[in-house]
PDB file of N, CA and C in Angstrom:
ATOM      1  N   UNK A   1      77.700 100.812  85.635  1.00  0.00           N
ATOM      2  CA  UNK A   1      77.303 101.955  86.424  1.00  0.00           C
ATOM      3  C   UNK A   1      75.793 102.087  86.349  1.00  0.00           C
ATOM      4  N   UNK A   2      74.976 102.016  87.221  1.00  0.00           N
ATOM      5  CA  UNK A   2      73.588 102.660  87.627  1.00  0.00           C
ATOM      6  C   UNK A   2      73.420 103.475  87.199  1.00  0.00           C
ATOM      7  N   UNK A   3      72.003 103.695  86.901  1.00  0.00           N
ATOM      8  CA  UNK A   3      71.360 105.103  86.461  1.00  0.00           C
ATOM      9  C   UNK A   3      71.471 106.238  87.441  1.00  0.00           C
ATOM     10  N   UNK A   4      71.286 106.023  88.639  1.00  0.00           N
ATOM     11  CA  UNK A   4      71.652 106.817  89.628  1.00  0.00           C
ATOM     12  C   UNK A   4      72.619 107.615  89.794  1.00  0.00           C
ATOM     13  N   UNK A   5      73.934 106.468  89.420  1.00  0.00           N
ATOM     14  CA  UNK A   5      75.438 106.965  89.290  1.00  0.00           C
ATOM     15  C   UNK A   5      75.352 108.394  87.751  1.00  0.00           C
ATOM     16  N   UNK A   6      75.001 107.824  86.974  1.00  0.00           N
ATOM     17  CA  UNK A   6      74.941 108.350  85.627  1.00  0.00           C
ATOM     18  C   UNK A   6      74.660 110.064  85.934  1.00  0.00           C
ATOM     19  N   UNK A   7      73.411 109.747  87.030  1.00  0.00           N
ATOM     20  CA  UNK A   7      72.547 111.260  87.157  1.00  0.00           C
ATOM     21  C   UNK A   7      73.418 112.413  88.212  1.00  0.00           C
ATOM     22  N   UNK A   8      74.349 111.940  88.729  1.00  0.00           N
ATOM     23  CA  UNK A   8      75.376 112.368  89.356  1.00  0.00           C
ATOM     24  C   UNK A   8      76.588 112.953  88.698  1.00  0.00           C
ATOM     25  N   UNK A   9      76.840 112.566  88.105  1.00  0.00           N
ATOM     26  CA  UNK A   9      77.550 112.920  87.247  1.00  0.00           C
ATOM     27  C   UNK A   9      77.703 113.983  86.289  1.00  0.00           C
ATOM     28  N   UNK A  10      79.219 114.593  86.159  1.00  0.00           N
ATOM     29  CA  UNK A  10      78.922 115.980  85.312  1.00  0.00           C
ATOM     30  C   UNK A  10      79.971 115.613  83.774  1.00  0.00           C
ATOM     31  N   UNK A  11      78.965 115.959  82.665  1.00  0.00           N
ATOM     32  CA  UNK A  11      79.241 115.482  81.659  1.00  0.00           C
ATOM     33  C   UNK A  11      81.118 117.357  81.565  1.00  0.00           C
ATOM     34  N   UNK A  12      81.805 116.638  80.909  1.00  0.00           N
ATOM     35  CA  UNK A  12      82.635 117.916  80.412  1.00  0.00           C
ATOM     36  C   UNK A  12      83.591 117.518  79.624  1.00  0.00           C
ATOM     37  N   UNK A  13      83.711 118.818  78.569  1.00  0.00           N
ATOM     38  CA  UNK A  13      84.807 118.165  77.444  1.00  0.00           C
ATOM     39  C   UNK A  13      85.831 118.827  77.571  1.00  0.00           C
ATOM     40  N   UNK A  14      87.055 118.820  77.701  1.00  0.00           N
ATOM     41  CA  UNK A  14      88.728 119.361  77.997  1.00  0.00           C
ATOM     42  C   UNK A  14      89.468 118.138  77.063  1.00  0.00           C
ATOM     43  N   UNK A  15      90.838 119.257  76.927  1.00  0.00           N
ATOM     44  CA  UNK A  15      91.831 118.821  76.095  1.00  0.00           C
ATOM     45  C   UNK A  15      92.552 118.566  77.303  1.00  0.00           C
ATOM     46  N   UNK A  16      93.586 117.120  77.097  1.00  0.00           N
ATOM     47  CA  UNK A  16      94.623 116.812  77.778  1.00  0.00           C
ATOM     48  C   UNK A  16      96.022 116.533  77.539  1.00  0.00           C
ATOM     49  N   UNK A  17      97.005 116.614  78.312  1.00  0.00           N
ATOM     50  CA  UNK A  17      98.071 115.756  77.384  1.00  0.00           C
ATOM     51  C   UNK A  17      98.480 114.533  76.902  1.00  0.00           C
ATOM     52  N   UNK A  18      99.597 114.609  76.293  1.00  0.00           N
ATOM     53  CA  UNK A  18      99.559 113.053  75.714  1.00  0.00           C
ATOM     54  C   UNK A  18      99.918 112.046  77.102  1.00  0.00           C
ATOM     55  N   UNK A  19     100.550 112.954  77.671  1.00  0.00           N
ATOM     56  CA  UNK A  19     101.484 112.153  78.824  1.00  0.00           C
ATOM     57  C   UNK A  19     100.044 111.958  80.134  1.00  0.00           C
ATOM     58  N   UNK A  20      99.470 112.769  80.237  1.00  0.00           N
ATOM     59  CA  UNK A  20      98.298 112.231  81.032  1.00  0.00           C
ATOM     60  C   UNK A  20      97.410 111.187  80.340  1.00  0.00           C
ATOM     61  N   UNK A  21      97.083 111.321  79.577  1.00  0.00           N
ATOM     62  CA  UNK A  21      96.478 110.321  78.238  1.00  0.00           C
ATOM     63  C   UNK A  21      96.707 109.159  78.615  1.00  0.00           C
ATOM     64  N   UNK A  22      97.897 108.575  78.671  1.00  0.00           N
ATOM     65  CA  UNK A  22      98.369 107.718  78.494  1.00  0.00           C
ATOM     66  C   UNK A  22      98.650 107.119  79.738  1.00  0.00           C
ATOM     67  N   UNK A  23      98.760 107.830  80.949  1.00  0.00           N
ATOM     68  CA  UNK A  23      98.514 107.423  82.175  1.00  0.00           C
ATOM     69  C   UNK A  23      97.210 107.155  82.471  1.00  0.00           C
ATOM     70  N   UNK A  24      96.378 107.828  82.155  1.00  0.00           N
ATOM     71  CA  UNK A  24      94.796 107.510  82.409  1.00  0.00           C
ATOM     72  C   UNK A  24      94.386 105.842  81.349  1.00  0.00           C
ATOM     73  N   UNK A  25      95.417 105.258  80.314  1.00  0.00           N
ATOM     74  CA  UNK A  25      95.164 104.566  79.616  1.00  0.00           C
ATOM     75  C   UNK A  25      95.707 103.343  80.079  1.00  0.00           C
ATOM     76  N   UNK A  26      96.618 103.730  80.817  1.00  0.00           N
ATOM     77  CA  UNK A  26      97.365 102.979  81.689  1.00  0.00           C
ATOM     78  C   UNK A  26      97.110 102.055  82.676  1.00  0.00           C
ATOM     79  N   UNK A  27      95.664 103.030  83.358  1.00  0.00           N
ATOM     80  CA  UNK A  27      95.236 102.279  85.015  1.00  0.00           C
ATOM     81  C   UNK A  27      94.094 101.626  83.981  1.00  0.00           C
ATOM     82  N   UNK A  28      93.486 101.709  83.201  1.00  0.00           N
ATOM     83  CA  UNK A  28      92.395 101.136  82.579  1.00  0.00           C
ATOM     84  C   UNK A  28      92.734  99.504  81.723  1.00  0.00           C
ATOM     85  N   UNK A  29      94.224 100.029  81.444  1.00  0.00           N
ATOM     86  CA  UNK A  29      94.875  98.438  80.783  1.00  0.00           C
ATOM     87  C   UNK A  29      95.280  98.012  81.967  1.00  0.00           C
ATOM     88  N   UNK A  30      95.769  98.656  83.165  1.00  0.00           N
ATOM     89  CA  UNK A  30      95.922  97.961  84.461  1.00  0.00           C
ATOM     90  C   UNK A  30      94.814  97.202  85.112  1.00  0.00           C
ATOM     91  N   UNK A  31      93.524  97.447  84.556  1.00  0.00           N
ATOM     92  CA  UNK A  31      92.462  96.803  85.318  1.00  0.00           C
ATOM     93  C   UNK A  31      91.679  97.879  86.299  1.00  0.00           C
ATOM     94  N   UNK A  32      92.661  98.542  86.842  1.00  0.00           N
ATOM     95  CA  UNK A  32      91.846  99.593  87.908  1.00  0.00           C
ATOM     96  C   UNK A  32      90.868 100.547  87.443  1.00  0.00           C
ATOM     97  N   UNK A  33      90.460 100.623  86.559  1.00  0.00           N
ATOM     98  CA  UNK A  33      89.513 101.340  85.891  1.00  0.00           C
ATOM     99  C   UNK A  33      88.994 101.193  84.468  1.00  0.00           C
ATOM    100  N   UNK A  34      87.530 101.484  84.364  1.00  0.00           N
ATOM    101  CA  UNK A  34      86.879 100.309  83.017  1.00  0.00           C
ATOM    102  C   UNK A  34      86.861 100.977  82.079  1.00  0.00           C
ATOM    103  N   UNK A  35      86.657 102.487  82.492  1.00  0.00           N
ATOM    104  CA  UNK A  35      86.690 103.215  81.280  1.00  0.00           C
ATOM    105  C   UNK A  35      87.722 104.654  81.698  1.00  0.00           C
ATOM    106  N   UNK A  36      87.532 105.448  80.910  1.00  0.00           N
ATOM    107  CA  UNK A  36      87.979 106.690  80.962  1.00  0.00           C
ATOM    108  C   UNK A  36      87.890 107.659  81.874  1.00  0.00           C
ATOM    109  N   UNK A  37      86.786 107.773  82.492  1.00  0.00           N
ATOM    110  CA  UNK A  37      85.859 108.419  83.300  1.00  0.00           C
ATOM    111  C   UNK A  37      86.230 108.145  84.477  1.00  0.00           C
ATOM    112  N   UNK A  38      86.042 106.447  84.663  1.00  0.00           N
ATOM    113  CA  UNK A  38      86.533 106.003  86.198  1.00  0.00           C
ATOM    114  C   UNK A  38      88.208 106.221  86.048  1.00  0.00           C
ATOM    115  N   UNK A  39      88.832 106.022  85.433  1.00  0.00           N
ATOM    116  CA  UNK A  39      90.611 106.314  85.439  1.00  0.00           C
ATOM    117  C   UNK A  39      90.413 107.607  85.701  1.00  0.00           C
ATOM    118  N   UNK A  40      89.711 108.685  85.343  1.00  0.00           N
ATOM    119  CA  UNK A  40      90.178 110.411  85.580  1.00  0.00           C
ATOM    120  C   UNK A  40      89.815 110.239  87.388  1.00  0.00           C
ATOM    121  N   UNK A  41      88.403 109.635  87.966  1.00  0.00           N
ATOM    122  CA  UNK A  41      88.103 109.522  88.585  1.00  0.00           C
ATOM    123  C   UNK A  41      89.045 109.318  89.623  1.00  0.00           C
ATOM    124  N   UNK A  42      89.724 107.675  89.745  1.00  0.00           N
ATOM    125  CA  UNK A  42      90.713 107.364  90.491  1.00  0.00           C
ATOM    126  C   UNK A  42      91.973 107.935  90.399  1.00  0.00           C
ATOM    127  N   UNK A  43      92.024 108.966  89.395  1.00  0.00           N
ATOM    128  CA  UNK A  43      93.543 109.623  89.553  1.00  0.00           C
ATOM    129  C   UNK A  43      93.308 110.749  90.147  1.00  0.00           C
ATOM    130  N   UNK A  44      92.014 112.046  90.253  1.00  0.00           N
ATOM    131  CA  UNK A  44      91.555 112.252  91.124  1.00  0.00           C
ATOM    132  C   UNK A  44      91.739 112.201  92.441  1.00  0.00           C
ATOM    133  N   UNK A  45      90.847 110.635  92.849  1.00  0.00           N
ATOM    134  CA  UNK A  45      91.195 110.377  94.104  1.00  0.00           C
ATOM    135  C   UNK A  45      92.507 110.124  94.710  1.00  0.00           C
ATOM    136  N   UNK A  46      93.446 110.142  93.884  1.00  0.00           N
ATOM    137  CA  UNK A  46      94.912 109.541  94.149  1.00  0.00           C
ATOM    138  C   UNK A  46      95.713 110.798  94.700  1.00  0.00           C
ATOM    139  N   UNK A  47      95.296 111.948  93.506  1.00  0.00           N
ATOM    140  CA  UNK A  47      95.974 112.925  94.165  1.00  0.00           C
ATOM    141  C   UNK A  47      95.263 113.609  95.370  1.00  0.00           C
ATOM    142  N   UNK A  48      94.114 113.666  95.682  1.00  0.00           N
ATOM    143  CA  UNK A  48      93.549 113.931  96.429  1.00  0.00           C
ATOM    144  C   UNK A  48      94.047 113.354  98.058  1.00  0.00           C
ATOM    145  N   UNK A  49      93.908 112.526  97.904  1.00  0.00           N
ATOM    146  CA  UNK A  49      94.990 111.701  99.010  1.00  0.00           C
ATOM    147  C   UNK A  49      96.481 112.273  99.080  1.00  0.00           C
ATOM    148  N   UNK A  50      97.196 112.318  98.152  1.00  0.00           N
ATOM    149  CA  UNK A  50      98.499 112.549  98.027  1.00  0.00           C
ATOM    150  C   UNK A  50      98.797 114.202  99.126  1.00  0.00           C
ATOM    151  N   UNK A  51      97.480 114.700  98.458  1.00  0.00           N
ATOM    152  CA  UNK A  51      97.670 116.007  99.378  1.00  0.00           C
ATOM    153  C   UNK A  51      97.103 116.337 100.460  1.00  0.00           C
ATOM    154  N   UNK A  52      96.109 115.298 100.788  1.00  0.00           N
ATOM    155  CA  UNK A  52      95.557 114.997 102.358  1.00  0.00           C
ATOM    156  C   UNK A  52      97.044 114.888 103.399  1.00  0.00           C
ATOM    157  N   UNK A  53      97.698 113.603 102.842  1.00  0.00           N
ATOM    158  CA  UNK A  53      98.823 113.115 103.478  1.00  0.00           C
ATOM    159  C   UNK A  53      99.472 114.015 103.581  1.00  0.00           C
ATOM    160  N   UNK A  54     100.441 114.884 102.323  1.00  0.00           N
ATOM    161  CA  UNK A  54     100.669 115.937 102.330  1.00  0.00           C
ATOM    162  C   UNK A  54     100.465 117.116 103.249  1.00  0.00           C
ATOM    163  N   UNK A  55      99.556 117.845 104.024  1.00  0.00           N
ATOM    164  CA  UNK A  55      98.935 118.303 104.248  1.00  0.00           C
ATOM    165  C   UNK A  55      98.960 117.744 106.049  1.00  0.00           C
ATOM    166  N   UNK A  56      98.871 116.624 106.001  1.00  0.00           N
ATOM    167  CA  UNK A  56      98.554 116.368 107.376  1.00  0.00           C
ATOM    168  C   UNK A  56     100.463 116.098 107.538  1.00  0.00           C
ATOM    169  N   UNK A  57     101.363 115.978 107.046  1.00  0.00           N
ATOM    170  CA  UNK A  57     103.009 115.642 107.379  1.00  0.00           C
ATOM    171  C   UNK A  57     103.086 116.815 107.903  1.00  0.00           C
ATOM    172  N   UNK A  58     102.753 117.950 106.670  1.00  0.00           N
ATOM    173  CA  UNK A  58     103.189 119.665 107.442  1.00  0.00           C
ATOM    174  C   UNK A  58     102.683 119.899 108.401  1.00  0.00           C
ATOM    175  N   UNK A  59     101.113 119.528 108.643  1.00  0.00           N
ATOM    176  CA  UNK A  59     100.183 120.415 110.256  1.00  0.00           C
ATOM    177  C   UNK A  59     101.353 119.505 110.828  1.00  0.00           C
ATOM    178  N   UNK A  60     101.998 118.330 110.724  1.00  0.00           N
ATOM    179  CA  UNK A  60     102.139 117.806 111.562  1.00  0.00           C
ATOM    180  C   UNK A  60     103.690 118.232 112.412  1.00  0.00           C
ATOM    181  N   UNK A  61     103.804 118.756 111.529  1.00  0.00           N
ATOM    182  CA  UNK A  61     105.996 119.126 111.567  1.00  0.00           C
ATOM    183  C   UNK A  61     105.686 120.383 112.102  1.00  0.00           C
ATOM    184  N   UNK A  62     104.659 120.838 111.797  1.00  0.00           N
ATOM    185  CA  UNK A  62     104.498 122.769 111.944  1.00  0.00           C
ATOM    186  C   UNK A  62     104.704 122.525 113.469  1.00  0.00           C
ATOM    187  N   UNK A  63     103.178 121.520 114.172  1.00  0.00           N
ATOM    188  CA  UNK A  63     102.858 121.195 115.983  1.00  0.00           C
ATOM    189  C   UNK A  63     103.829 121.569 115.981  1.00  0.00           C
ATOM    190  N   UNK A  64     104.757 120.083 115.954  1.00  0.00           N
ATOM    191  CA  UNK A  64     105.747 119.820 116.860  1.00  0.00           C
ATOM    192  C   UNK A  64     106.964 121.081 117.094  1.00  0.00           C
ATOM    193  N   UNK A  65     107.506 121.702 115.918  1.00  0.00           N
ATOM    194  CA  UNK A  65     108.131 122.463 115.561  1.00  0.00           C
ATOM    195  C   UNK A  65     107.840 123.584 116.682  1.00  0.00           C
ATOM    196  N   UNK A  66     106.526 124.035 117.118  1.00  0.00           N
ATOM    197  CA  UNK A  66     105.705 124.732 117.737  1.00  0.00           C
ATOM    198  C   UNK A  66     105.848 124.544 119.315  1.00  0.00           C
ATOM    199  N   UNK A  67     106.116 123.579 119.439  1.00  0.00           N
ATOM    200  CA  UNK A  67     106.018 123.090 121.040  1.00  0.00           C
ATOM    201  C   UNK A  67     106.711 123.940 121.916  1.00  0.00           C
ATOM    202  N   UNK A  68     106.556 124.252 123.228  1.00  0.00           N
ATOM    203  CA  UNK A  68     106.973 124.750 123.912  1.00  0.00           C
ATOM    204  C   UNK A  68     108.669 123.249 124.760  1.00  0.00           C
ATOM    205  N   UNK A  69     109.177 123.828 125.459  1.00  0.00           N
ATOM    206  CA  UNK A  69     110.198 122.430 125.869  1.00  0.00           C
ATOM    207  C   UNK A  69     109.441 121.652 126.709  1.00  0.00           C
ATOM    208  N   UNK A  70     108.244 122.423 127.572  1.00  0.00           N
ATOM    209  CA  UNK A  70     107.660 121.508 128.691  1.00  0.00           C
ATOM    210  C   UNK A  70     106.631 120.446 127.639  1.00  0.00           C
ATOM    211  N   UNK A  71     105.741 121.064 126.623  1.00  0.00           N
ATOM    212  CA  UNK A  71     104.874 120.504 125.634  1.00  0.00           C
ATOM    213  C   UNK A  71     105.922 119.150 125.384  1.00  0.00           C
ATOM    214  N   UNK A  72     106.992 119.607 124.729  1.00  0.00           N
ATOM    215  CA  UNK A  72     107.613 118.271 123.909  1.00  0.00           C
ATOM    216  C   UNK A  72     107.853 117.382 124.684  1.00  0.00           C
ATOM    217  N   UNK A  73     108.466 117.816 126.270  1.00  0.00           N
ATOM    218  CA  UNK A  73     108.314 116.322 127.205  1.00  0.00           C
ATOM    219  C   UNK A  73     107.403 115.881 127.466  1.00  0.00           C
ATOM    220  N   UNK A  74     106.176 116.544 127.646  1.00  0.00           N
ATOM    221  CA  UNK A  74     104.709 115.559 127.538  1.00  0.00           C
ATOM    222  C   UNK A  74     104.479 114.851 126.360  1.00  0.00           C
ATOM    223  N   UNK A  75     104.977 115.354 125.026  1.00  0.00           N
ATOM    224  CA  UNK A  75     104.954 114.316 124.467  1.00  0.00           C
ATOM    225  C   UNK A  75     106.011 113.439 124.372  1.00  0.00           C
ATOM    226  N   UNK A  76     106.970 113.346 124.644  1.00  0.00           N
ATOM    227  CA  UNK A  76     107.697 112.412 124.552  1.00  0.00           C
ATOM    228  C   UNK A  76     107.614 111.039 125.849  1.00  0.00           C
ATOM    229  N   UNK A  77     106.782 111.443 126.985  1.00  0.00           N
ATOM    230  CA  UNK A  77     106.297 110.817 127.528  1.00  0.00           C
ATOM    231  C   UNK A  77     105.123 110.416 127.245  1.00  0.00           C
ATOM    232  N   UNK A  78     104.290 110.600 126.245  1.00  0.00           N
ATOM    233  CA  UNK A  78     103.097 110.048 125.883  1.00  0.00           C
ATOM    234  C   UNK A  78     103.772 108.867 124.913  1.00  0.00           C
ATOM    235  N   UNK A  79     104.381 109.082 124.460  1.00  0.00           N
ATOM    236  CA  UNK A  79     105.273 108.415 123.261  1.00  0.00           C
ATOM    237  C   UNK A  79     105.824 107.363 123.395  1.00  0.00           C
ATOM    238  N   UNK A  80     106.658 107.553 124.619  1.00  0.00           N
ATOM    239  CA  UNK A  80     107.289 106.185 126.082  1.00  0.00           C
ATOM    240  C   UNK A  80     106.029 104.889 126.234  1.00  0.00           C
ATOM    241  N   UNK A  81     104.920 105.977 126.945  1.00  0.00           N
ATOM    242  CA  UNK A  81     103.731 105.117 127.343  1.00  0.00           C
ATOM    243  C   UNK A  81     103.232 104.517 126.404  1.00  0.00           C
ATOM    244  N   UNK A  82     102.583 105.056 125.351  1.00  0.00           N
ATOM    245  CA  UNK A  82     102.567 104.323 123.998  1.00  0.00           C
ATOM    246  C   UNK A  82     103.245 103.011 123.617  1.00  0.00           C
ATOM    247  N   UNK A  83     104.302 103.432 123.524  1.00  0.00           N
ATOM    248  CA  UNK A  83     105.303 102.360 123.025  1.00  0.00           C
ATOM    249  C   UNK A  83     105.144 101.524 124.202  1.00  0.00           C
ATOM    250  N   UNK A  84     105.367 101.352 125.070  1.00  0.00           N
ATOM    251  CA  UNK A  84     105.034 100.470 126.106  1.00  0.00           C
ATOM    252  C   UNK A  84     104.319  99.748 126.300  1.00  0.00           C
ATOM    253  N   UNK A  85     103.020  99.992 125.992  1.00  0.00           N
ATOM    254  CA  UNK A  85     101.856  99.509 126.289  1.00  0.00           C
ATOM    255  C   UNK A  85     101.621  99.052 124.979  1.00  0.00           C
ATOM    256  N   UNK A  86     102.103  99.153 124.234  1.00  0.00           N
ATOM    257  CA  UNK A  86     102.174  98.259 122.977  1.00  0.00           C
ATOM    258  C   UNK A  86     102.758  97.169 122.741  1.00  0.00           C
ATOM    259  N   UNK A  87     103.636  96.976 123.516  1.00  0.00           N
ATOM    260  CA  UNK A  87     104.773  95.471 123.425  1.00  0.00           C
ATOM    261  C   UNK A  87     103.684  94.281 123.039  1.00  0.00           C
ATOM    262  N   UNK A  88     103.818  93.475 122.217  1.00  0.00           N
ATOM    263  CA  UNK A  88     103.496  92.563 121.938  1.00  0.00           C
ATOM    264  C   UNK A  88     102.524  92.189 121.415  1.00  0.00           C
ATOM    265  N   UNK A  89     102.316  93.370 120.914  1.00  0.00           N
ATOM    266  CA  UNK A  89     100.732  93.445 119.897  1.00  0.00           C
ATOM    267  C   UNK A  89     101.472  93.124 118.500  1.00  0.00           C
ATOM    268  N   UNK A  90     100.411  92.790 118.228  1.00  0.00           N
ATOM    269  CA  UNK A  90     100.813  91.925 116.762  1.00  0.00           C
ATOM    270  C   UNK A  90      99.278  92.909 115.323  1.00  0.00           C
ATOM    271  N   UNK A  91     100.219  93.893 114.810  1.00  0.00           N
ATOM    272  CA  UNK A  91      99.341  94.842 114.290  1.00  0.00           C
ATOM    273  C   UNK A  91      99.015  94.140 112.943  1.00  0.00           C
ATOM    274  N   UNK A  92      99.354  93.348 112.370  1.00  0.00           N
ATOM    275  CA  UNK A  92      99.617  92.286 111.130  1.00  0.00           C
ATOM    276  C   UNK A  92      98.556  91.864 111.110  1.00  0.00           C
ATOM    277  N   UNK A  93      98.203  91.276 111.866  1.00  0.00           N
ATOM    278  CA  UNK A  93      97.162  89.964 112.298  1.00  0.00           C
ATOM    279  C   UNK A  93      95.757  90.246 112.512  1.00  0.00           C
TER     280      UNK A  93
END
């Protein structure tokens, strides 16, 4: 880590559990993280994501849930076209 990185950074001392402990000890014997710091870091970012996704399933169930009957056939015709105009794309590759 850079000095740069270093100066960014906020030093703090907390008690944890054993069972987080040991997950944070976990991604570091996994390789994904070198020390302590970067494992709190990437578990962090993990849940952080978890509840982005989270978060965007519900806005997403709430819409639809929301729709009026004429709304949902526009989308379900956007949905048609979509799919359509997709045939034979190769998203893999």
């Amino acid at each position: 880590m850079g000095a740069s990185a270093r100066l960014t950074r906020q030093k703090i001392s907390t008690t944890i559990s054993p069972r987080a402990l040991l997950y944070l000890e976990r991604l570091i014997k996994k390789g994904d993280a070198q020390k302590l710091a970067e494992a709190i870091d990437l578990a962090i970012d993990r849940l952080l994501a978890f509840e982005n996704r989270e978060r965007l399933e519900n806005d997403t169930a709430d819409y639809f849930a929301k729709l009026t009957k004429k709304e949902a056939a526009e989308e379900r015709s956007l949905e048609a076209a979509l799919s359509q105009s997709s045939v034979g794309i190769d998203v893999d590759s």
